[in-house]
PDB file of N, CA and C in Angstrom:
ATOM      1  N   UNK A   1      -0.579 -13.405   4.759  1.00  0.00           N
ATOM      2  CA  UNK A   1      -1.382 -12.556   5.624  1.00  0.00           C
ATOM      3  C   UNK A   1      -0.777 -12.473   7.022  1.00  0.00           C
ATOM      4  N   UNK A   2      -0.264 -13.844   7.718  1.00  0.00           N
ATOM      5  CA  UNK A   2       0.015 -13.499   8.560  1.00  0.00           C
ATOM      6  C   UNK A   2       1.565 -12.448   8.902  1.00  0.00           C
ATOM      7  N   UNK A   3       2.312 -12.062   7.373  1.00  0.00           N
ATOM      8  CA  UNK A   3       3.114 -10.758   8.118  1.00  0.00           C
ATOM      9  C   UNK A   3       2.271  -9.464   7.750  1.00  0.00           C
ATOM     10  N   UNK A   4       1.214  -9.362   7.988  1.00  0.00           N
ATOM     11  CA  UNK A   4       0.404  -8.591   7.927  1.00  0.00           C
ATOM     12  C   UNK A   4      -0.009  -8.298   9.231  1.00  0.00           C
ATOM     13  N   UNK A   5      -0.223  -9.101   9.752  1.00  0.00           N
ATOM     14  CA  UNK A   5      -0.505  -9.219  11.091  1.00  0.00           C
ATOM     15  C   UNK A   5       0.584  -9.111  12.196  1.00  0.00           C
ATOM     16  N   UNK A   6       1.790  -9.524  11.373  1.00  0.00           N
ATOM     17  CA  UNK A   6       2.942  -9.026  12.565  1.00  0.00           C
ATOM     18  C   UNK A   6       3.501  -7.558  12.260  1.00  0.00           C
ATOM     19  N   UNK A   7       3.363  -7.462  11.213  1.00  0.00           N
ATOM     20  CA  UNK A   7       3.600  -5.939  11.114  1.00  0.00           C
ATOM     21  C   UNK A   7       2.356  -4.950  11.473  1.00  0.00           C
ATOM     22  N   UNK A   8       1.278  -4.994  11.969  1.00  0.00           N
ATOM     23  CA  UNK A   8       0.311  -4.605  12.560  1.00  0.00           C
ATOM     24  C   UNK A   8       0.961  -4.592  14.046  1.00  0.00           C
ATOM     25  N   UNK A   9       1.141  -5.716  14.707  1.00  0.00           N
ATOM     26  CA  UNK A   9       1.396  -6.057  15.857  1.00  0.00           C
ATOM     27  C   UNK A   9       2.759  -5.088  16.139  1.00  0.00           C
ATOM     28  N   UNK A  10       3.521  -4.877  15.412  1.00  0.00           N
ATOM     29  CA  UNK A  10       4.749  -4.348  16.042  1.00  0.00           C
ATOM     30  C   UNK A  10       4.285  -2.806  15.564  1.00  0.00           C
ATOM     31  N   UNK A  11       3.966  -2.281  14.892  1.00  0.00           N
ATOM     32  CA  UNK A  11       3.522  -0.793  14.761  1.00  0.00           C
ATOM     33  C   UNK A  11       2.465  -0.405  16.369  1.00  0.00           C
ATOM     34  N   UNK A  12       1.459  -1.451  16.387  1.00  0.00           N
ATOM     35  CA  UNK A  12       0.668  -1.099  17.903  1.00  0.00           C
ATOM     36  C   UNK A  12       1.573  -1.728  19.063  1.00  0.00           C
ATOM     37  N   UNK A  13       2.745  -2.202  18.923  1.00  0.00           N
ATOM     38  CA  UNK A  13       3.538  -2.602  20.245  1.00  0.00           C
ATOM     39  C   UNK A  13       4.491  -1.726  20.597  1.00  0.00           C
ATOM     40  N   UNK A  14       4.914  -1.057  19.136  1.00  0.00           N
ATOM     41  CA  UNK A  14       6.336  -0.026  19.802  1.00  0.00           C
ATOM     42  C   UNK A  14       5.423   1.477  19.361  1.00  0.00           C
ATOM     43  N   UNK A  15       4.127   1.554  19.429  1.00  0.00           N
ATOM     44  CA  UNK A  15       3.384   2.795  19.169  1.00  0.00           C
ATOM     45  C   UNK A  15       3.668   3.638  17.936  1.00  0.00           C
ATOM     46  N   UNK A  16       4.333   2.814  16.976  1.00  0.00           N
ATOM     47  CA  UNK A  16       4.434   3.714  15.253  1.00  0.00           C
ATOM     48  C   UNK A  16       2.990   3.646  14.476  1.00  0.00           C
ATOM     49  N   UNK A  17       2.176   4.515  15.377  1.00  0.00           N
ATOM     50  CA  UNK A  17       0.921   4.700  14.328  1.00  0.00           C
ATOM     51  C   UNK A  17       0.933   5.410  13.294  1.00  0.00           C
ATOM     52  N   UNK A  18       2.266   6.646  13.687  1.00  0.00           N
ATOM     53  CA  UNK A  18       2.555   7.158  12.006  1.00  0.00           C
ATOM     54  C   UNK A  18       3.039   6.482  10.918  1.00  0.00           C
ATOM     55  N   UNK A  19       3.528   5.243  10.785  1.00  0.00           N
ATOM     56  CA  UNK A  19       4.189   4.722   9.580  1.00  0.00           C
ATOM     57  C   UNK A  19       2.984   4.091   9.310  1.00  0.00           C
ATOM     58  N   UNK A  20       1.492   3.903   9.475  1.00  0.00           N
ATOM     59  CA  UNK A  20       0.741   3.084   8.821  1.00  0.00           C
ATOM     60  C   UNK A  20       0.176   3.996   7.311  1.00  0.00           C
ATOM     61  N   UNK A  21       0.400   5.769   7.407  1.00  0.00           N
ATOM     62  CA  UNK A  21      -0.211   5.962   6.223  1.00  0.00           C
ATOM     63  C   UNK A  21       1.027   5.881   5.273  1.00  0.00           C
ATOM     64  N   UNK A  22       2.278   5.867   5.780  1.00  0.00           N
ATOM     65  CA  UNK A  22       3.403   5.836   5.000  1.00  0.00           C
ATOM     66  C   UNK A  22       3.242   4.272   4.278  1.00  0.00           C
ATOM     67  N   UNK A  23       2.929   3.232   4.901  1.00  0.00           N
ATOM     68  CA  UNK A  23       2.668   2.098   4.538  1.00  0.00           C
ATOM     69  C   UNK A  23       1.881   1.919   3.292  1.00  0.00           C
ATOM     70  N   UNK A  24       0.707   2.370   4.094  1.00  0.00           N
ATOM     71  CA  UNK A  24      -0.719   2.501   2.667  1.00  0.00           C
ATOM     72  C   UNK A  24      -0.254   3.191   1.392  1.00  0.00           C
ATOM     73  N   UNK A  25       0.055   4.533   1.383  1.00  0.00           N
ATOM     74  CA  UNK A  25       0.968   5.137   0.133  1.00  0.00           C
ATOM     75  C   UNK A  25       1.693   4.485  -0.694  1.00  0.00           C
ATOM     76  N   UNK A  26       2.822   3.673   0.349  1.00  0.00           N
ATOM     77  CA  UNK A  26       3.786   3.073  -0.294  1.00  0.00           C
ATOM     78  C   UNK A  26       2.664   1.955  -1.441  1.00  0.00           C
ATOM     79  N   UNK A  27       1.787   0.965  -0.263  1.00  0.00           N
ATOM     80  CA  UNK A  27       1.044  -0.181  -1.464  1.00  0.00           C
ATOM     81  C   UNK A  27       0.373  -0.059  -2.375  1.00  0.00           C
ATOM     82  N   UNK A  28      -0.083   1.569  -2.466  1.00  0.00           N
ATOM     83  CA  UNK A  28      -0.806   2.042  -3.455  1.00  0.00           C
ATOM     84  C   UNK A  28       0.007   2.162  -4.899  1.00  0.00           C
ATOM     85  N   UNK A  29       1.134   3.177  -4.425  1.00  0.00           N
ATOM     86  CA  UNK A  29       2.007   3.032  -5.757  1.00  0.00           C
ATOM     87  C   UNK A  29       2.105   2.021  -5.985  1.00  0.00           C
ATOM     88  N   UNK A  30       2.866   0.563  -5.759  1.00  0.00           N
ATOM     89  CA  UNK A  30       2.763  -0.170  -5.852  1.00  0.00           C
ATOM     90  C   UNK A  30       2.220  -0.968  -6.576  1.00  0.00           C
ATOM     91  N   UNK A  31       0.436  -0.527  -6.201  1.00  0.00           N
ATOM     92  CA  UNK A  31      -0.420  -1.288  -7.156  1.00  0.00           C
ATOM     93  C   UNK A  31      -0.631  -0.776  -8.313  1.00  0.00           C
ATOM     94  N   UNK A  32      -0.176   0.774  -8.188  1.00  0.00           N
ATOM     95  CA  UNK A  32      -0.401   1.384  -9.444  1.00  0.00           C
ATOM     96  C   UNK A  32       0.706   1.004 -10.960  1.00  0.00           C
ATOM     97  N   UNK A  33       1.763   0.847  -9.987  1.00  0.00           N
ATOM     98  CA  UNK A  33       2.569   0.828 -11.435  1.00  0.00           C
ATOM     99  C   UNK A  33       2.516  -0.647 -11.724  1.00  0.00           C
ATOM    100  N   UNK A  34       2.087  -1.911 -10.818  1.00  0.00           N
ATOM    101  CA  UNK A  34       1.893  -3.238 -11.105  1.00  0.00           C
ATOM    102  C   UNK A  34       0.642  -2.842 -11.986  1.00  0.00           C
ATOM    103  N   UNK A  35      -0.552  -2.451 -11.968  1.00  0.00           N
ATOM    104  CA  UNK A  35      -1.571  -2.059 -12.413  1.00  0.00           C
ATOM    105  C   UNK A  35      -1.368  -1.515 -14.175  1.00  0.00           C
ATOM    106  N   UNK A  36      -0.073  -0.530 -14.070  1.00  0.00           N
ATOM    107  CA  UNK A  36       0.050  -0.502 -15.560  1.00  0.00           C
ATOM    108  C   UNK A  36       0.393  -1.198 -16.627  1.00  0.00           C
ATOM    109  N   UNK A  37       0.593  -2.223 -16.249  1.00  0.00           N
ATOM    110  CA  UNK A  37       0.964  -3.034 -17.463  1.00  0.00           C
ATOM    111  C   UNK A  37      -0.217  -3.740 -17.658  1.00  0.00           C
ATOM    112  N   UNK A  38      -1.499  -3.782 -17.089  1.00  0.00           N
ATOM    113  CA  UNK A  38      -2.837  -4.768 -17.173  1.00  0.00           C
ATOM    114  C   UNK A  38      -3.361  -3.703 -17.891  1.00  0.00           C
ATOM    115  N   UNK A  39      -4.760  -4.073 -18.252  1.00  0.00           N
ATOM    116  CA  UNK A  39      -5.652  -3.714 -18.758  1.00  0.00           C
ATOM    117  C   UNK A  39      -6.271  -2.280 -17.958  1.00  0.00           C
ATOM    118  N   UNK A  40      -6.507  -2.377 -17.247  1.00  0.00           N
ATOM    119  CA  UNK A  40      -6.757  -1.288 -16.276  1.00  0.00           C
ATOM    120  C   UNK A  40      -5.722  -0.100 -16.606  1.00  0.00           C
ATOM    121  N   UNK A  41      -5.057   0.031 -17.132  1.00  0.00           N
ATOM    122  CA  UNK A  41      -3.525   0.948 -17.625  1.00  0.00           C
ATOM    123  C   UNK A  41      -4.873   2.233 -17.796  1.00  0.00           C
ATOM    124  N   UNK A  42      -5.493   2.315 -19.010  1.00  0.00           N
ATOM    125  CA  UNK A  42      -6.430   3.320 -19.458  1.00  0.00           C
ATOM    126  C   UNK A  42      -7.035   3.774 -18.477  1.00  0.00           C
ATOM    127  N   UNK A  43      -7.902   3.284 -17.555  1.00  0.00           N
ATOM    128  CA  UNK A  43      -8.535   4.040 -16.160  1.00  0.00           C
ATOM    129  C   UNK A  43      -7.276   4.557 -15.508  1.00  0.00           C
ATOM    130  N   UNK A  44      -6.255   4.003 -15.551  1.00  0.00           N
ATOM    131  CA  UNK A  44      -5.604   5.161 -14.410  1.00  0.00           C
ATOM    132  C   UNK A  44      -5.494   6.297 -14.905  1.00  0.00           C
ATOM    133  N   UNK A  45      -4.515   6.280 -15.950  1.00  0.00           N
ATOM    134  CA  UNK A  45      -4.425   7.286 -16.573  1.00  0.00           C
ATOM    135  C   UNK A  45      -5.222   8.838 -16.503  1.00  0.00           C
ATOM    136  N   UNK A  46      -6.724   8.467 -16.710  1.00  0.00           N
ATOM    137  CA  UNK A  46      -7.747   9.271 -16.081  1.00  0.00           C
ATOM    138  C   UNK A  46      -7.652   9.548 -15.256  1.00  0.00           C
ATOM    139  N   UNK A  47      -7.503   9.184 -14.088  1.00  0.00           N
ATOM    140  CA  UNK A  47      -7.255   9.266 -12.620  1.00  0.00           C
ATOM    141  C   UNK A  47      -6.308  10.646 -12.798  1.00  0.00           C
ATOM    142  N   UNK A  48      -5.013  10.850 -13.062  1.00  0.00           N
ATOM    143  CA  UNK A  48      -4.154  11.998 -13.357  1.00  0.00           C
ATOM    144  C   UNK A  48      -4.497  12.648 -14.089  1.00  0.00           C
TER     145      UNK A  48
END
């Protein structure tokens, strides 16, 4: 958690408030394709 918090800290220190939705996007895929190999695979699917 805490590079969570430093990467918070340096986005509000050098003013990159645009890379935070680039961020979120990025962890979403992320969870999605970690997500397909679980059980949950069938709900995404729906989702598309």
């Amino acid at each position: 958690m805490s590079f969570l918090a430093e990467l918070w800290d340096y986005l509000k220190t050098r003013k990159k408030y645009w890379m935070a939705p680039v961020l979120v996007i990025m962890l979403l895929i992320g969870a999605l394709i970690v997500l397909q190999g679980t059980a949950v695979a069938p709900f995404i699917y729906t989702l598309f």
